[in-house]
Protein backbone atom coordinates (compact mmCIF):
# COMPACT_ATOMS: atom_id res chain seq x y z
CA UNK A 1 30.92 73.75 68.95
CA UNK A 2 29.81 74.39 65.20
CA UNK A 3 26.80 75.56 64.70
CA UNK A 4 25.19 74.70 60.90
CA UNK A 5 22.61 76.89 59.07
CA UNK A 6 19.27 75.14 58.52
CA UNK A 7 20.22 75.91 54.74
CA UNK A 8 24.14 74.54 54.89
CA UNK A 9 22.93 71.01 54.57
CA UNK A 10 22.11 71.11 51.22
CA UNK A 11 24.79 72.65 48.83
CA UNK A 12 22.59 73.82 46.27
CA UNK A 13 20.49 75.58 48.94
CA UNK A 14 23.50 76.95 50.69
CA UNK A 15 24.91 78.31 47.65
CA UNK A 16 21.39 80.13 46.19
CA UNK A 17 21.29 81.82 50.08
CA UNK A 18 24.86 83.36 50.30
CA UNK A 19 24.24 84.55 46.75
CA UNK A 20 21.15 86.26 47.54
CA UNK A 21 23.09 87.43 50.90
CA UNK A 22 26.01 89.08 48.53
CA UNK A 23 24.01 90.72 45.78
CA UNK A 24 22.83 94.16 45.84
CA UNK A 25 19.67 94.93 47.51
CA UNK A 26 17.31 95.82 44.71
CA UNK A 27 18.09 93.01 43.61
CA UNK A 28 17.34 90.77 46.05
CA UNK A 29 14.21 92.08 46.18
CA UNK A 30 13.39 91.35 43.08
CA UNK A 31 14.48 87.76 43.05
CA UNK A 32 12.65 87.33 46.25
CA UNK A 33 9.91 88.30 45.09
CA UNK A 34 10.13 85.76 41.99
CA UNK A 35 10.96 82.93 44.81
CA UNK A 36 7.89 83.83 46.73
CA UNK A 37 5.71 83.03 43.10
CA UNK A 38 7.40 80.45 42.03
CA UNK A 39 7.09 78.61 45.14
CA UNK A 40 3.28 79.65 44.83
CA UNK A 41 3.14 78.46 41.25
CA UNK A 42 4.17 75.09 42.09
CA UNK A 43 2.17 74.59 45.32
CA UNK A 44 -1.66 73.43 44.76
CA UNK A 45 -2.41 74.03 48.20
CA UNK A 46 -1.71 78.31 48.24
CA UNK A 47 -4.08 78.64 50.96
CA UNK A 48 -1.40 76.56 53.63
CA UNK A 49 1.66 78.83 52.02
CA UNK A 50 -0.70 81.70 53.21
CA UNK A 51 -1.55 79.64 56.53
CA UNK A 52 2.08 78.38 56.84
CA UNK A 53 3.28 82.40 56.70
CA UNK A 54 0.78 83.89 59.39
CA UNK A 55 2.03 81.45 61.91
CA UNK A 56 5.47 82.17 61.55
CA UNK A 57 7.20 84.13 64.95
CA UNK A 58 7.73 87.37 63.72
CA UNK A 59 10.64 87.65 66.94
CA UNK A 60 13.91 89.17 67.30
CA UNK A 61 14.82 88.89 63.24
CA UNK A 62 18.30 89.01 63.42
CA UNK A 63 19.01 87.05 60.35
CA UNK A 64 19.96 89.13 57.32
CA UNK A 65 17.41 87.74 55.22
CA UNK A 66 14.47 88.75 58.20
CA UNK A 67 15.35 92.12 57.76
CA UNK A 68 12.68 92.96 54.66
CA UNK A 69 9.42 91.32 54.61
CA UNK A 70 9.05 89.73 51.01
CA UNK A 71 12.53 88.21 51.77
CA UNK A 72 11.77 87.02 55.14
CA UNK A 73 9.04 85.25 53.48
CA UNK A 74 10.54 83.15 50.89
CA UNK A 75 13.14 81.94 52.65
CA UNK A 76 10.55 80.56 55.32
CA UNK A 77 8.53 78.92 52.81
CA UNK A 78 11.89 77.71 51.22
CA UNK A 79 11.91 75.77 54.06
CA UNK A 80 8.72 73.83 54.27
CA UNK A 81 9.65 72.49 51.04
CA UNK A 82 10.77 68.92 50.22
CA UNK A 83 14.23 68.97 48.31
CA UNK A 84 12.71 67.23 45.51
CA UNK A 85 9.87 70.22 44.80
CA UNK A 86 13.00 72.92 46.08
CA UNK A 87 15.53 72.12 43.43
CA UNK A 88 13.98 72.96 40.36
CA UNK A 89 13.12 76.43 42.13
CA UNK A 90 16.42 76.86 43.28
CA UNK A 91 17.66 76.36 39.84
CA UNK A 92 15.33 78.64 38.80
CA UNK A 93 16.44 81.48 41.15
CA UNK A 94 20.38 80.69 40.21
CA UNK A 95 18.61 81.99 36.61
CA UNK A 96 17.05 84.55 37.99
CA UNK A 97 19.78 85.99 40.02
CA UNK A 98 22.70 85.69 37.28
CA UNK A 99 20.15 87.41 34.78
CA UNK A 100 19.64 90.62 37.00
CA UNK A 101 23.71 90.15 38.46
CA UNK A 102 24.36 90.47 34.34
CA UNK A 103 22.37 93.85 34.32
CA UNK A 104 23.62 95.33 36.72
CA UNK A 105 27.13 94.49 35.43
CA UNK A 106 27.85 92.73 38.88
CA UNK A 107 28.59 89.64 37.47
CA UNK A 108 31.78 88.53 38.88
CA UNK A 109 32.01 85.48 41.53
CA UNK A 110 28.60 85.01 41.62
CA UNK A 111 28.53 83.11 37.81
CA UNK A 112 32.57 81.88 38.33
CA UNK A 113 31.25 80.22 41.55
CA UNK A 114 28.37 78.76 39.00
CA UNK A 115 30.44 77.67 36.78
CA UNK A 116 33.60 76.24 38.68
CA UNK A 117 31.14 74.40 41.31
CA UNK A 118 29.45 71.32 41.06
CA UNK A 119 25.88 71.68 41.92
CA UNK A 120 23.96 68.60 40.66
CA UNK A 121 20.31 69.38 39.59
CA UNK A 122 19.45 65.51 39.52
């Protein structure tokens, strides 16, 4: 039996997560931390983000991305959103992550996977 990631449905999505799983850890805070305002920026309704994140199970948090707070926290709003609201954040994180990647000097598959893959933004 194959079990699929809530995020391996959507390629975009699944691409933006193992990227954010693969780069270095300062920054992945850092582009977490963008997620979590540009998901706030584009939500009227901050007050049910704020709701929608106290109610979470705060469990066992085996997932790599439960393992740091601010992380653990963008990728669960991530989810309550609607693909049309998620891809123009997504494609906004892509940005985000290949600009600190490039500063770092980390660059490597992360921007040939960008470049070689089709990810439609339409």
């Amino acid at each position: 039996m194959q079990y699929t990631r809530w995020y391996d449905k959507d390629q975009t999505l699944s691409f933006v997560m193992s990227a954010l799983e693969n780069i270095d850890e300062q920054i992945r805070q850092a582009v977490a931390t963008d997620l979590l305002q540009l998901i706030m920026q584009k939500d009227e309704n901050q007050d049910n983000l704020i709701k929608t994140l106290d109610q979470q199970y705060t469990g066992a948090r085996r997932r790599w991305y439960d393992k740091e707070d601010t992380i653990h926290s963008s990728v669960e709003l991530l989810k309550t959103i609607d693909k049309p609201e998620r891809d123009p954040i997504l494609k906004e994180v892509l940005y985000t992550i290949m600009h600190f990647v490039k500063e770092k000097s980390e660059l490597g598959t992360i921007e040939k996977k960008f470049e070689d893959e089709y990810i439609s933004w339409d």
